[in-house]
Protein backbone atom coordinates (compact mmCIF):
# COMPACT_ATOMS: atom_id res chain seq x y z
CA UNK A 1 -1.74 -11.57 43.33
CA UNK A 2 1.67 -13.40 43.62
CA UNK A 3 3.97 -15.83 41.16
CA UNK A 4 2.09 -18.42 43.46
CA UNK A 5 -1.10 -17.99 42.52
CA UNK A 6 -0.64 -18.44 38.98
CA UNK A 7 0.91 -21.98 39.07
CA UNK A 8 2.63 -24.48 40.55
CA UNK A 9 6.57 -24.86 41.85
CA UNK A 10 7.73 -26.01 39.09
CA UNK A 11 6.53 -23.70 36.72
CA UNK A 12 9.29 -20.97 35.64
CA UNK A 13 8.68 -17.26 35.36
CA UNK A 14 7.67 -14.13 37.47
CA UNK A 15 4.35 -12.39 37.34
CA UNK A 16 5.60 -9.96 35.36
CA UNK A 17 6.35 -12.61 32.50
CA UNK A 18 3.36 -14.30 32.59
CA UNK A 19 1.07 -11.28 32.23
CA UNK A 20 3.83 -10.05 29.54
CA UNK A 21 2.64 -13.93 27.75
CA UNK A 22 -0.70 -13.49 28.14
CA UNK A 23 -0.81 -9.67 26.50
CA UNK A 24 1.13 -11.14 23.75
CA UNK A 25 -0.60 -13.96 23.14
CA UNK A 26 -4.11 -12.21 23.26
CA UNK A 27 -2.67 -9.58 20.78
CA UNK A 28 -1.46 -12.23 18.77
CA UNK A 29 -5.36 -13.70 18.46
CA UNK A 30 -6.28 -10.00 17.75
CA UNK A 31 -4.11 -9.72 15.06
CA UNK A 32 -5.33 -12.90 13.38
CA UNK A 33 -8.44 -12.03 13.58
CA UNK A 34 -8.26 -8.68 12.21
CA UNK A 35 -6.66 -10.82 9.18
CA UNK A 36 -9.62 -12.73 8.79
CA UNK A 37 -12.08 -10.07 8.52
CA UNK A 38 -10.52 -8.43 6.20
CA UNK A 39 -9.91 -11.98 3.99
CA UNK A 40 -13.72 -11.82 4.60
CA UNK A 41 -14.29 -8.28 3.21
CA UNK A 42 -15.04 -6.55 6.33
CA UNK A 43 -13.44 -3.54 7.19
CA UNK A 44 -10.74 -4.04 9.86
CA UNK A 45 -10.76 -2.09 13.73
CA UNK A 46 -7.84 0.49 12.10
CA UNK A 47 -9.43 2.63 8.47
């Protein structure tokens, strides 16, 4: 894969920055919903 394949000229960034995003943005979405199970009374992925 190369910085081309993941959008267009104008778009700013390496690879490496992108993927570094997208980890923290998924973790991010983890995190909330680990919040929102335990809100819910469920126990959460860490005891």
């Amino acid at each position: 894969m190369q910085d081309s394949d993941l959008g267009s000229a104008d778009t700013k960034g390496s690879l490496a920055a992108k993927l570094a995003g997208l980890q923290f943005h998924e973790a991010y979405h983890a995190g909330q919903l680990g919040l929102l199970r335990r809100i819910a009374g469920k126990k959460g992925a860490i005891q």
